[in-house]
C-alpha atoms as a PDB file:
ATOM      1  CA  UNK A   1      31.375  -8.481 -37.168  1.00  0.00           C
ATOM      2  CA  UNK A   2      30.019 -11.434 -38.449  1.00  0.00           C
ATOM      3  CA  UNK A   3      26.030 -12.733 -37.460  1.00  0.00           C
ATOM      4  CA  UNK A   4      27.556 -15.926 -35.521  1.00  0.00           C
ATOM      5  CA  UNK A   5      30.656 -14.353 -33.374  1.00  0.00           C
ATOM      6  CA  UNK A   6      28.242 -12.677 -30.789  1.00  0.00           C
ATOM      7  CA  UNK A   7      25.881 -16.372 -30.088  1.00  0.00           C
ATOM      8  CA  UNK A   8      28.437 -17.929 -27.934  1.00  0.00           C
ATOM      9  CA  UNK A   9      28.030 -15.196 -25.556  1.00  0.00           C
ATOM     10  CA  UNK A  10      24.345 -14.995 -25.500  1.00  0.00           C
ATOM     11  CA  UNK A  11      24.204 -18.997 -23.192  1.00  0.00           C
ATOM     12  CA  UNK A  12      26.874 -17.321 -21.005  1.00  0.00           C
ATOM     13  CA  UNK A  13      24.842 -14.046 -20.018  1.00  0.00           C
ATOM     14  CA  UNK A  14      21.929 -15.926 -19.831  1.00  0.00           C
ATOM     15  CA  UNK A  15      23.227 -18.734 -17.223  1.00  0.00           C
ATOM     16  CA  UNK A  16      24.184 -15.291 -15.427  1.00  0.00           C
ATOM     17  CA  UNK A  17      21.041 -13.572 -15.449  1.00  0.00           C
ATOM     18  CA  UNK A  18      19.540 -16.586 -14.106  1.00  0.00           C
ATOM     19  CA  UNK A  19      22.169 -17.030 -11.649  1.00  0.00           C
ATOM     20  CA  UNK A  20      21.592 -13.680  -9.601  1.00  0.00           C
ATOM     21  CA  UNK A  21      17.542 -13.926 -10.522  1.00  0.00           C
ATOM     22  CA  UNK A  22      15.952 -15.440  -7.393  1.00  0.00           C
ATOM     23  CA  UNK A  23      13.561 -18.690  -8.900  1.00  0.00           C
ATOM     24  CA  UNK A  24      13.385 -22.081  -7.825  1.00  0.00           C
ATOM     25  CA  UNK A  25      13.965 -22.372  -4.332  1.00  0.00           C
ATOM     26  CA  UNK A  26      15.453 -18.746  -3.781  1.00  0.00           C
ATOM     27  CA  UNK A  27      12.409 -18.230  -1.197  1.00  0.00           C
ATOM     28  CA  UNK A  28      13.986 -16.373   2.111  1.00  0.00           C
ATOM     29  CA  UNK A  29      12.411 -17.221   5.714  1.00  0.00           C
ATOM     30  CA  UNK A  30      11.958 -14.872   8.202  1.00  0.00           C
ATOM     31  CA  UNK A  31      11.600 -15.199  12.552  1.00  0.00           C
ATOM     32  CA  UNK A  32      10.051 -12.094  14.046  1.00  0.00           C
ATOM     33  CA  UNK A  33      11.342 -10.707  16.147  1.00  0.00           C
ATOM     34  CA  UNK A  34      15.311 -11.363  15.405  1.00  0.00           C
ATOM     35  CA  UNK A  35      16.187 -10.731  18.759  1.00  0.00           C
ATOM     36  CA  UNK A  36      14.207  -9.957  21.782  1.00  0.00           C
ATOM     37  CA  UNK A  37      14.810  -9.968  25.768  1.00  0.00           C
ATOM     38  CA  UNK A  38      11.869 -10.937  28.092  1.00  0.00           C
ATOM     39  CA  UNK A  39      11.937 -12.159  31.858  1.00  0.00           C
ATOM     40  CA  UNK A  40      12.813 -14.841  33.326  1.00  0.00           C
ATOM     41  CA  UNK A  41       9.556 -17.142  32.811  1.00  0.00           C
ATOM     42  CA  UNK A  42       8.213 -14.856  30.419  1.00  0.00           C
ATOM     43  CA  UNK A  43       6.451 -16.124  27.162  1.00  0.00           C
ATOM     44  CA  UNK A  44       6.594 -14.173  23.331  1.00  0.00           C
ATOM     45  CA  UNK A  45       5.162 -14.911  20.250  1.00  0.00           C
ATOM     46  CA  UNK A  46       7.800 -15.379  17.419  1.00  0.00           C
ATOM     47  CA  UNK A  47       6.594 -14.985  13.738  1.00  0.00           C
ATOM     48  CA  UNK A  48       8.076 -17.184  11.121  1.00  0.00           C
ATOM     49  CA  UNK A  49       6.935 -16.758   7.454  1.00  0.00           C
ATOM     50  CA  UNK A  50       8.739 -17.470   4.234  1.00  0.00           C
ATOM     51  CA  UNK A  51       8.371 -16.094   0.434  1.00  0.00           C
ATOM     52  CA  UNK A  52       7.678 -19.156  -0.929  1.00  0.00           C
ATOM     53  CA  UNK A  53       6.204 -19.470  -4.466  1.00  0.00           C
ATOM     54  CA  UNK A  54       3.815 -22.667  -3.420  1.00  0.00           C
ATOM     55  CA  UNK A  55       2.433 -23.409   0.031  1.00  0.00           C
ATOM     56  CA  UNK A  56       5.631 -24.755   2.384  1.00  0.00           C
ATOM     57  CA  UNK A  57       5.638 -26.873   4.860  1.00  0.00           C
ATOM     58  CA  UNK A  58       6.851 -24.153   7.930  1.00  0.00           C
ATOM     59  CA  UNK A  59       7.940 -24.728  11.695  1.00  0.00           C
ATOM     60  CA  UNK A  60       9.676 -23.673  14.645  1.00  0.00           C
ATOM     61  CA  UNK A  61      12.396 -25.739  16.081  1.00  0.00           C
ATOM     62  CA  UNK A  62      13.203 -25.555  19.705  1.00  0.00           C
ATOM     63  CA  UNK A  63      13.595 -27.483  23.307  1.00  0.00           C
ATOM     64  CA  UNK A  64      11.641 -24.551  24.865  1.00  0.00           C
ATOM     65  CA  UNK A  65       7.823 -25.077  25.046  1.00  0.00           C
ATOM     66  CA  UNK A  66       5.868 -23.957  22.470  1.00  0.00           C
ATOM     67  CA  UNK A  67       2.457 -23.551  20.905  1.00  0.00           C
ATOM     68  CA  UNK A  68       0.978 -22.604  17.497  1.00  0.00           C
ATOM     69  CA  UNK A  69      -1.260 -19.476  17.872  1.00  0.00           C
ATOM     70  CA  UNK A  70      -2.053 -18.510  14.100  1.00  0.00           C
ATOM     71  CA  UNK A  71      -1.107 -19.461  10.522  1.00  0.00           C
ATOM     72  CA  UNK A  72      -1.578 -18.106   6.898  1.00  0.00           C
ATOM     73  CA  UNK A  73      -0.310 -19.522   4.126  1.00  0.00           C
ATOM     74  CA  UNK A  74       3.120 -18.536   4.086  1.00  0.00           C
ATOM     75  CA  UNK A  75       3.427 -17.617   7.988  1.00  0.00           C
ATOM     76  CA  UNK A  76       2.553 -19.247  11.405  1.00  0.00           C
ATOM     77  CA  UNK A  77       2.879 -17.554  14.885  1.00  0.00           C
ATOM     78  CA  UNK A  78       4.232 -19.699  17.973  1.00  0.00           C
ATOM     79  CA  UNK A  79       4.210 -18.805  21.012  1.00  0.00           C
ATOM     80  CA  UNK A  80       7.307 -19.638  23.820  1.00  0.00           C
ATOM     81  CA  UNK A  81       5.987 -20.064  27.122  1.00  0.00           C
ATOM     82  CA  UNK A  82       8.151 -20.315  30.387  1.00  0.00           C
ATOM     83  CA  UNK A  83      10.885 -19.452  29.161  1.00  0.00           C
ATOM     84  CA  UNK A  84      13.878 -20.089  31.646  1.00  0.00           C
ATOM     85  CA  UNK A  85      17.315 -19.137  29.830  1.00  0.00           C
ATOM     86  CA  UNK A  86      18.635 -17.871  26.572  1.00  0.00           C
ATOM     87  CA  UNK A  87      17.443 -19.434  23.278  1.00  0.00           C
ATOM     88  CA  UNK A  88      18.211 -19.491  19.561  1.00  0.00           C
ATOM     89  CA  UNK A  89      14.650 -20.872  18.128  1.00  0.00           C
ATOM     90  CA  UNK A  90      15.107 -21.594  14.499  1.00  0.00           C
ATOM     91  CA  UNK A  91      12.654 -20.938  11.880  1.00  0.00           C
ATOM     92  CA  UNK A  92      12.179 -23.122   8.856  1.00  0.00           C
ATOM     93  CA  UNK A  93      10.877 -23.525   5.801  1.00  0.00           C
ATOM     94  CA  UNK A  94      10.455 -26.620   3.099  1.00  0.00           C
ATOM     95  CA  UNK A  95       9.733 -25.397  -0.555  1.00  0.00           C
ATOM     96  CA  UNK A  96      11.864 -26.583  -3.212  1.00  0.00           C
ATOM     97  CA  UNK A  97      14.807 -26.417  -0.456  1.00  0.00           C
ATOM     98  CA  UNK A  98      14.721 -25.887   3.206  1.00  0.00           C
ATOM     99  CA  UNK A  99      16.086 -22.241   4.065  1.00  0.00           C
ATOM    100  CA  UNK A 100      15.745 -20.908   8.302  1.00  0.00           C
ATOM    101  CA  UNK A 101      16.389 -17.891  10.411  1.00  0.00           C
ATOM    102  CA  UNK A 102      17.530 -18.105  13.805  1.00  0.00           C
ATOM    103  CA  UNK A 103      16.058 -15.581  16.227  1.00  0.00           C
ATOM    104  CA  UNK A 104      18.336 -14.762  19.349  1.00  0.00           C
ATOM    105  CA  UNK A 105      16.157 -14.723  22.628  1.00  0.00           C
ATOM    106  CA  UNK A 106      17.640 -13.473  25.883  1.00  0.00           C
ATOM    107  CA  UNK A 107      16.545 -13.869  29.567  1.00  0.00           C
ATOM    108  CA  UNK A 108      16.607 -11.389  32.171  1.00  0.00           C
ATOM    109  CA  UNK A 109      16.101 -11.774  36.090  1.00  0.00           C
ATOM    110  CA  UNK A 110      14.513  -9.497  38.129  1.00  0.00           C
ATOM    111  CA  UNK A 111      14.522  -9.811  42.072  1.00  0.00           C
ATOM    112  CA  UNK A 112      14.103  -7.963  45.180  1.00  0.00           C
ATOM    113  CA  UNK A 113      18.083  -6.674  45.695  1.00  0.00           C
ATOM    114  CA  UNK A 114      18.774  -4.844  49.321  1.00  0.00           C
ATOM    115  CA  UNK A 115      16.427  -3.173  50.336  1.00  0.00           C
ATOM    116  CA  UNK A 116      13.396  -4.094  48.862  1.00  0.00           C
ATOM    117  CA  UNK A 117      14.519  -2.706  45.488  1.00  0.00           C
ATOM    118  CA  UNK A 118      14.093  -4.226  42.355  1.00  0.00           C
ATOM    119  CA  UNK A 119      17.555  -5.074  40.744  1.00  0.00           C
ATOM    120  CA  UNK A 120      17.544  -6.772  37.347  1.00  0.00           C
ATOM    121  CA  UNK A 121      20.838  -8.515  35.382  1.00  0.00           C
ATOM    122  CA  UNK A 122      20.591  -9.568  31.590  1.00  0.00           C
ATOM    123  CA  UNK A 123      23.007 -10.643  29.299  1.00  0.00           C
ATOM    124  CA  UNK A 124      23.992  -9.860  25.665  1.00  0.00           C
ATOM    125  CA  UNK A 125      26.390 -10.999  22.852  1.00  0.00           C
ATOM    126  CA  UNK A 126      29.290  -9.090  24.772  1.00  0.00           C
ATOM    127  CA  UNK A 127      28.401 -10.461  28.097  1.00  0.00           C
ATOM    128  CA  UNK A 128      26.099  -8.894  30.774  1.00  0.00           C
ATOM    129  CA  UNK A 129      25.024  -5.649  29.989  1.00  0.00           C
ATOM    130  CA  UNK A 130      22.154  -4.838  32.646  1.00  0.00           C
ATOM    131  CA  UNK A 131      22.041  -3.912  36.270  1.00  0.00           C
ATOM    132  CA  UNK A 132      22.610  -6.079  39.073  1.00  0.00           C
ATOM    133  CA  UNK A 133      21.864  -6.015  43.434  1.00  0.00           C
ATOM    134  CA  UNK A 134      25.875  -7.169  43.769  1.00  0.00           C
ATOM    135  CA  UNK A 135      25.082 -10.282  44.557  1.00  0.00           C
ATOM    136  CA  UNK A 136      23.491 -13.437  42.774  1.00  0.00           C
ATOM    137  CA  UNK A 137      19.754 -14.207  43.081  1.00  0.00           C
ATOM    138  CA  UNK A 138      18.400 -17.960  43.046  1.00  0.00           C
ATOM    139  CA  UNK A 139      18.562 -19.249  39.652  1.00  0.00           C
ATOM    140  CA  UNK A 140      20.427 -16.022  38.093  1.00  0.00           C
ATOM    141  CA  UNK A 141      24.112 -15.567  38.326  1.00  0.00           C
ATOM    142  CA  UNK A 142      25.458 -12.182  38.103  1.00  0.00           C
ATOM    143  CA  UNK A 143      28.728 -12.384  36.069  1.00  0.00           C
ATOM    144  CA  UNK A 144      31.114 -10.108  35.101  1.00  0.00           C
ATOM    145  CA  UNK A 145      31.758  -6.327  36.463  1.00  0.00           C
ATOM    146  CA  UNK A 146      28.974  -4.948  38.994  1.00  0.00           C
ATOM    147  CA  UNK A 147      26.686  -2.346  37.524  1.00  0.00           C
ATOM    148  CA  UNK A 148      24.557  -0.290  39.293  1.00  0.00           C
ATOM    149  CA  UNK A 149      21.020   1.398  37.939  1.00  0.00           C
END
């Protein structure tokens, strides 16, 4: 084989390489927790951080109410405070190109059902998939089939 016959492949592999290589702007973000369930009025802390090379401009976008609690260079914690129905806050980062996570946040009632006992109803990706008293509760509709705990 001649010296020159292999070259031509040589700007080919290396376009690959750097292709599947993460570099410039192949920084991931991250929301912690992905998913989480809390009561209705609860609060949580979500964590968003990225693996930026250089120090990124990070946030948390949202309609609910939130605060910043901490921050590092490459993470910042914000905490969600009366929380009233189901949310999909979206993490973000700005470094070379913006990149997010969505987090999936879901609200569960809790109420005095018949009896004095505490009934509770959540929902899911499928639907409702907690317990209810059989019968709706101010502010929290109980869908779907009755479950009992």
């Amino acid at each position: 084989m001649a010296p020159g016959t292999a070259r031509p492949a040589l700007p080919a592999l290396l376009a690959l390489i750097g292709a599947l290589l993460p570099g410039l702007g192949g920084a991931q973000t991250s929301a912690h927790p992905p998913e989480a369930i809390i009561p209705r009025g609860g609060s949580i802390q979500v964590n968003c951080s990225t693996s930026c090379d250089q120090p990124p401009i990070l946030g948390l976008e949202t309609q609910l109410s939130k605060k910043e609690v901490a921050h590092g260079d490459h993470w910042k914690v914000f905490e969600l405070s009366d929380v009233q129905e189901d949310s999909h806050p979206i993490c973000f980062a700005n470094c070379h190109t913006q990149t997010t996570a969505a987090m999936t946040l879901t609200v569960y009632c809790e109420w005095l059902g018949p009896g004095g006992g505490t009934r509770q109803a959540w929902w899911g990706r499928g639907g409702r998939v907690g317990v209810s008293a059989g019968q709706d509760s101010p502010g929290c509709s109980v869908v779907g089939p009755e479950l009992t705990h």
